[in-house]
Protein backbone atom coordinates (compact mmCIF):
# COMPACT_ATOMS: atom_id res chain seq x y z
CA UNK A 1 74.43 78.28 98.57
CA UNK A 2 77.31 81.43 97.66
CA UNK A 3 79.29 78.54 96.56
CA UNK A 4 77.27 78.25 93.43
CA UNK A 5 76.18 82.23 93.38
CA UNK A 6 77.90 84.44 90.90
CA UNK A 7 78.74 88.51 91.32
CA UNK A 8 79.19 90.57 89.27
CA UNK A 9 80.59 94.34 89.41
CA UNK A 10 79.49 96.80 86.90
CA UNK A 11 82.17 99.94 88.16
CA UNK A 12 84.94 99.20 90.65
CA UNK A 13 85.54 102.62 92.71
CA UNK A 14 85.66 103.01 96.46
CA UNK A 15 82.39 101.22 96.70
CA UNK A 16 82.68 99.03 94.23
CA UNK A 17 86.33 97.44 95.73
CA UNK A 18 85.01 97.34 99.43
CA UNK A 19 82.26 95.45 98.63
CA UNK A 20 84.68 93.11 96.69
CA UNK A 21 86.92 93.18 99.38
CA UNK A 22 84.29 92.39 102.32
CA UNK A 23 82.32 89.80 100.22
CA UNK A 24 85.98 87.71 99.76
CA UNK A 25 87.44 88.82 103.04
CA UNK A 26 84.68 87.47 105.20
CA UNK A 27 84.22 84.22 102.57
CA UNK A 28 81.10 85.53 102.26
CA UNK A 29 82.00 84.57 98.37
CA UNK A 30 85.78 83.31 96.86
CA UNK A 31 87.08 85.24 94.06
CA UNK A 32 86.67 82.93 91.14
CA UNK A 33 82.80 83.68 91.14
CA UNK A 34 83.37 87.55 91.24
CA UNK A 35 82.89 89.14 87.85
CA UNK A 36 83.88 93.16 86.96
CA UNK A 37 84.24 95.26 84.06
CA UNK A 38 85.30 98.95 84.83
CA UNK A 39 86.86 101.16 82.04
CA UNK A 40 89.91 101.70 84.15
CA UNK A 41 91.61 98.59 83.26
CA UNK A 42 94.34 99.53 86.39
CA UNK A 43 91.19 99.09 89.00
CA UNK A 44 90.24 96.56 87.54
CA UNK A 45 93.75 94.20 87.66
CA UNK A 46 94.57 95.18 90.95
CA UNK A 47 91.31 93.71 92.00
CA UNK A 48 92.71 90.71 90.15
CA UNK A 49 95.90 90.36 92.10
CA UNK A 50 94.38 90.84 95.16
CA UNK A 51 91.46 88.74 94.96
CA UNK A 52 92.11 86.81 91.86
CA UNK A 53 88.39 88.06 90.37
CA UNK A 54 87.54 87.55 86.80
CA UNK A 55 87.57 90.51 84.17
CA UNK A 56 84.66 90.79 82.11
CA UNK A 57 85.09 92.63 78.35
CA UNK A 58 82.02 94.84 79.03
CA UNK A 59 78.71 95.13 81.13
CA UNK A 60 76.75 92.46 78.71
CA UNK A 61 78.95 89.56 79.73
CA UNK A 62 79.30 90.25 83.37
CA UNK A 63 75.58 90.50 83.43
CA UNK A 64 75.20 86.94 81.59
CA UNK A 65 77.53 84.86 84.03
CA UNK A 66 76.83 86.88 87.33
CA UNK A 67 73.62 86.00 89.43
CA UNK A 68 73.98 89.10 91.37
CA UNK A 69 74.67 92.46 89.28
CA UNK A 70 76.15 95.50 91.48
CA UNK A 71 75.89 98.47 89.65
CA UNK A 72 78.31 100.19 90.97
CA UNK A 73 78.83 103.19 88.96
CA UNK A 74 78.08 106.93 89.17
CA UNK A 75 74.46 107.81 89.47
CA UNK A 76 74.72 109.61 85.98
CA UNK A 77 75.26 106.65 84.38
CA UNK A 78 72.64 104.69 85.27
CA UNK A 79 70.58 104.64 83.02
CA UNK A 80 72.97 103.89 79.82
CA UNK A 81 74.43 100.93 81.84
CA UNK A 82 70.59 99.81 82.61
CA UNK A 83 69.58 99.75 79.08
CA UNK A 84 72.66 98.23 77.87
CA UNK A 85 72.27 95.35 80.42
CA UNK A 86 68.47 95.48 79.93
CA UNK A 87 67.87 92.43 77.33
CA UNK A 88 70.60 89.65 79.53
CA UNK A 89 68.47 90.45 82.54
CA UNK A 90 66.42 87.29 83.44
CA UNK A 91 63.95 87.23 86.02
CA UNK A 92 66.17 85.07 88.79
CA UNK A 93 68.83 87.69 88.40
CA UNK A 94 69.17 90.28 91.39
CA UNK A 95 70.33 93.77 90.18
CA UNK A 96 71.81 96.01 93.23
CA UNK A 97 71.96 99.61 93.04
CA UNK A 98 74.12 101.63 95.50
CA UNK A 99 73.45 105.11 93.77
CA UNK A 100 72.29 107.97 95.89
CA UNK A 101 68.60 109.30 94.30
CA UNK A 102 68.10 106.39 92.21
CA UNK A 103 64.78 104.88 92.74
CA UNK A 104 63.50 101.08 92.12
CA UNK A 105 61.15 102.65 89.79
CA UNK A 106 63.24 104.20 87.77
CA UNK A 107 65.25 100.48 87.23
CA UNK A 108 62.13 99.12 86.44
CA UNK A 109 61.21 101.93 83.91
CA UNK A 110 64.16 100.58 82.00
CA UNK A 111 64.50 96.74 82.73
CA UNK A 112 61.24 95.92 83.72
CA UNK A 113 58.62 95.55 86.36
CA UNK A 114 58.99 91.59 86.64
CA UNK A 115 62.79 92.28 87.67
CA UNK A 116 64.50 91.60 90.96
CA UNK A 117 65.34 94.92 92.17
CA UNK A 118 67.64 95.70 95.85
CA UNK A 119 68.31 99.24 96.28
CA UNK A 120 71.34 99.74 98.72
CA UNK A 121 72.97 102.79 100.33
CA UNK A 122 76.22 102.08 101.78
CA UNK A 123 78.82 104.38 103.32
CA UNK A 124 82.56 104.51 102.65
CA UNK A 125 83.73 102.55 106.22
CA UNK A 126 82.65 99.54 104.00
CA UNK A 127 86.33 99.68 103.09
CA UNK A 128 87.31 98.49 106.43
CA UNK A 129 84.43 96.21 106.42
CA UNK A 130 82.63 98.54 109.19
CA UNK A 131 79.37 99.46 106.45
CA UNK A 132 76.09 100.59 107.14
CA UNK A 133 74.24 100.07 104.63
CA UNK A 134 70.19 100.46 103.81
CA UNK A 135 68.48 98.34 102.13
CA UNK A 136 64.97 98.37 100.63
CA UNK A 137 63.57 95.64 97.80
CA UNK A 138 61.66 95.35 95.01
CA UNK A 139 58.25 93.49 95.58
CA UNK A 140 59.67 90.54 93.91
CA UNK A 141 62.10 89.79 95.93
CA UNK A 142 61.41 86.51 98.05
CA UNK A 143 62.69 85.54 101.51
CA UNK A 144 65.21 83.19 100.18
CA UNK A 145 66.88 86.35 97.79
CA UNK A 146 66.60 88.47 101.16
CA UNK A 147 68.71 86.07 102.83
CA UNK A 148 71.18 86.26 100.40
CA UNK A 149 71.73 90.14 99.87
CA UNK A 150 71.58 90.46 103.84
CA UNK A 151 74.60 87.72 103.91
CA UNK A 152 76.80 90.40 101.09
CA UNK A 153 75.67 93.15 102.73
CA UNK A 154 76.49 91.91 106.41
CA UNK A 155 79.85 91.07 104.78
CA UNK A 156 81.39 94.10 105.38
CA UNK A 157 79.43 95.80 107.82
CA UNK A 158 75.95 95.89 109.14
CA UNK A 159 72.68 96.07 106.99
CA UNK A 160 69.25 97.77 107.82
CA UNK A 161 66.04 97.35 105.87
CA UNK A 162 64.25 100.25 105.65
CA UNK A 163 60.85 102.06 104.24
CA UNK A 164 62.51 103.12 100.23
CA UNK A 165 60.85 107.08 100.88
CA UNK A 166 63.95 106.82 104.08
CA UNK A 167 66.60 106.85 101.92
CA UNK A 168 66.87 110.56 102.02
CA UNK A 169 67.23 111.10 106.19
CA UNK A 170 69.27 107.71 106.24
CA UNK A 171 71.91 109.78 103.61
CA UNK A 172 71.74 111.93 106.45
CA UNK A 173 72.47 109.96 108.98
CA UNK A 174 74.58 107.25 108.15
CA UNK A 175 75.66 107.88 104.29
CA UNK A 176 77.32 111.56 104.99
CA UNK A 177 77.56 111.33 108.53
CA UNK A 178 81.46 110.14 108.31
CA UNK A 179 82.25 113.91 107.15
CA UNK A 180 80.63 114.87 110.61
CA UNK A 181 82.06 112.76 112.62
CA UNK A 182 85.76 113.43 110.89
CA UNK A 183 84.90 117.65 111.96
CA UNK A 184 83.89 116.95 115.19
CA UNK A 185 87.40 114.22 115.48
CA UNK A 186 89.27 117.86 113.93
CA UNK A 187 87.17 120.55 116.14
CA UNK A 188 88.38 118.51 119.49
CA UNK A 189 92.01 117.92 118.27
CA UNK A 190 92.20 121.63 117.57
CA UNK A 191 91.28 121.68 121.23
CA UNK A 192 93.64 119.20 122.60
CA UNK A 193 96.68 121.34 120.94
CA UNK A 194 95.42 124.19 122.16
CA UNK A 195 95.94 123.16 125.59
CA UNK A 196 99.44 121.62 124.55
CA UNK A 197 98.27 117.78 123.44
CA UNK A 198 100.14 117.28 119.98
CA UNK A 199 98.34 116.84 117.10
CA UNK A 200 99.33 113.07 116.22
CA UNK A 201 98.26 111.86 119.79
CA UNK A 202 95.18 113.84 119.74
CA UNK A 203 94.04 112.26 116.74
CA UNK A 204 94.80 108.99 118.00
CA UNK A 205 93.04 109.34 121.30
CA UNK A 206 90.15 111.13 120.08
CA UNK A 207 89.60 108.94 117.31
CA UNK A 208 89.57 105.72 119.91
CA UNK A 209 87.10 107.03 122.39
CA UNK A 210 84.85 107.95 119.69
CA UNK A 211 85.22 104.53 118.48
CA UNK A 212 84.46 103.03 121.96
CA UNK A 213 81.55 105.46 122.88
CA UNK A 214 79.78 104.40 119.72
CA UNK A 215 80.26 100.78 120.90
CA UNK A 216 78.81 101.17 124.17
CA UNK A 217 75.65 102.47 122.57
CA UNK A 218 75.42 99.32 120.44
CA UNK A 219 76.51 96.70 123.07
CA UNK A 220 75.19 97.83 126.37
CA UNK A 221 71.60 98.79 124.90
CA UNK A 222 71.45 101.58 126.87
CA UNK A 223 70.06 105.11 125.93
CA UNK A 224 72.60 107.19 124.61
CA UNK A 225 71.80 109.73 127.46
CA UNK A 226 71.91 107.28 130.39
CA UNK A 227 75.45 106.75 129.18
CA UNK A 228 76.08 110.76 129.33
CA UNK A 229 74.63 110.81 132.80
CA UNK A 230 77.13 107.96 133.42
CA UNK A 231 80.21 110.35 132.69
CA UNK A 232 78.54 113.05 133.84
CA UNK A 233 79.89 113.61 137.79
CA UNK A 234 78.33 116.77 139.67
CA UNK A 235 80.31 119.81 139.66
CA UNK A 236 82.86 117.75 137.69
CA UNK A 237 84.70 118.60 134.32
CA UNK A 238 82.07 116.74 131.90
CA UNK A 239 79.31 118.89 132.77
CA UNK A 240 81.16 122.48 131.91
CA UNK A 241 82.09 121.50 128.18
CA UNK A 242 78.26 120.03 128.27
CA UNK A 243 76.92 123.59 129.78
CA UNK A 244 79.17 125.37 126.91
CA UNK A 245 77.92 122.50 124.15
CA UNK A 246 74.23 123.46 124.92
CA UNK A 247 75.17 126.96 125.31
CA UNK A 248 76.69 126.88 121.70
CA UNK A 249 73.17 125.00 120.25
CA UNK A 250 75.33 121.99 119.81
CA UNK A 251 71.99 119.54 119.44
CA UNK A 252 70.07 122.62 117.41
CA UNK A 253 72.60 122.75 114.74
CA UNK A 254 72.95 118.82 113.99
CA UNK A 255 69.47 118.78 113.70
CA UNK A 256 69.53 121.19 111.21
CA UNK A 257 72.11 119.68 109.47
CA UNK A 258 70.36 116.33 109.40
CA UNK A 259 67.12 118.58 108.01
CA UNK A 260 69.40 119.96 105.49
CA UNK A 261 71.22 116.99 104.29
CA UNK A 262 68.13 115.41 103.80
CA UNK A 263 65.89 117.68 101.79
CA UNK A 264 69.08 118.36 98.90
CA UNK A 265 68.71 114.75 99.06
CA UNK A 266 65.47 114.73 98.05
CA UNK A 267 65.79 117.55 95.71
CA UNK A 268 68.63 115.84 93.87
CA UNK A 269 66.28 112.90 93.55
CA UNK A 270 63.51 114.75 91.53
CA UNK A 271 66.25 115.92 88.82
């Protein structure tokens, strides 16, 4: 089937190029049937070298000989792009967003009701082709197209379809949750020299166990707090950074930051 199937990349940033990257990498797709157009002409032919892709002069023609459009550009730009695409966009075409507070309504306010709409939301360890990524579809979408955009979107990482009104806490869970992780990697380093581990190691140490904890949760099935009770010896060492953890409302306060990430989500959505 993605023998015959056609992308096409309207913007080729971070996102953008790990997409490209995971699609070809995992032969998901081969780069003669990739098609971009970005303004930055540089992006654009070092995708070229490296995947051998095909440069498109502007959004039009990418959106005529792609069956698959990824728009891939900033939110604010949307809508121009839309309605410049608007009139090559046939009803077998699939149009992916991956903007943050962009709505399948509002696509179909510009392009059409009748239109095959995916609305994504990946996060940036697509670019080592370890994504999650949400997903939620237009009405029109059929089985067959679901099977398709699950295949890219497996391609360089893993892919969850959720309720579209989710978007907002899954931001806050998946989407900026990298930048929590990377403070929490920092906070423990900062800990480690402080008792005389250097800096370098720490990072490489911490950043492994992190790595491997978060695999046991997917792999052994087990509740994330079985597998704390696991580590967790009596009178041992695990329990007094715990004790200080609760102590310091360690749960409390990512709660609240989940809360908070996801209502400015939502109020950047209403703008």
């Amino acid at each position: 089937e993605s023998g015959f199937m056609r992308l096409g990349f309207i913007g080729t940033g971070n996102m953008g190029s790990s997409i490209i990257g995971g699609a070809i990498k995992s032969n998901f797709i081969v780069g003669k049937n990739v098609n971009i157009y970005d303004l930055d002409t540089e992006k654009c032919s070092e995708l070229v070298d490296k995947y051998s892709v095909n440069i498109s002069e502007n959004e039009i023609e990418v959106t005529k000989n792609s069956d698959i459009i990824i728009l891939a550009v900033k939110p604010n730009i949307y809508n121009s792009v839309l309605s410049k695409i608007a009139e090559e966009i046939t009803q077998d075409k699939i149009i992916i967003t991956i903007a943050a507070g962009y709505s399948i309504s509002q696509v179909q306010e510009i392009i059409g009701k009748d239109k095959k709409i995916v609305r994504t939301m990946p996060n940036t360890p697509a670019q080592i082709l370890e994504g999650m990524t949400a997903v939620s579809f237009s009405g029109t979408i059929t089985t067959k197209d679901k099977d398709i955009v699950f295949g890219l979107l497996n391609s360089f990482g893993k892919a969850e379809e959720i309720d579209e009104k989710l978007m907002h806490v899954f931001t806050a869970i998946s989407g900026s949750l990298p930048a929590y992780v990377y403070m929490f990697i920092e906070a423990l380093a900062d800990g480690g020299v402080l008792e005389g581990m250097p800096r370098d190691k720490a990072y490489k140490i911490i950043a492994q166990a992190v790595q491997g904890s978060a695999k046991m949760v997917l792999e052994t099935g087990k509740h994330p707090g079985v597998l704390k009770d696991e580590v967790t010896s009596p009178g041992g060492t695990t329990i007094e950074a715990l004790e200080i953890l609760e102590n310091g409302n360690f749960r409390g306060t990512i709660i609240k930051a989940v809360s908070a990430c996801t209502e400015k989500s939502k109020s950047l959505g209403k703008k």
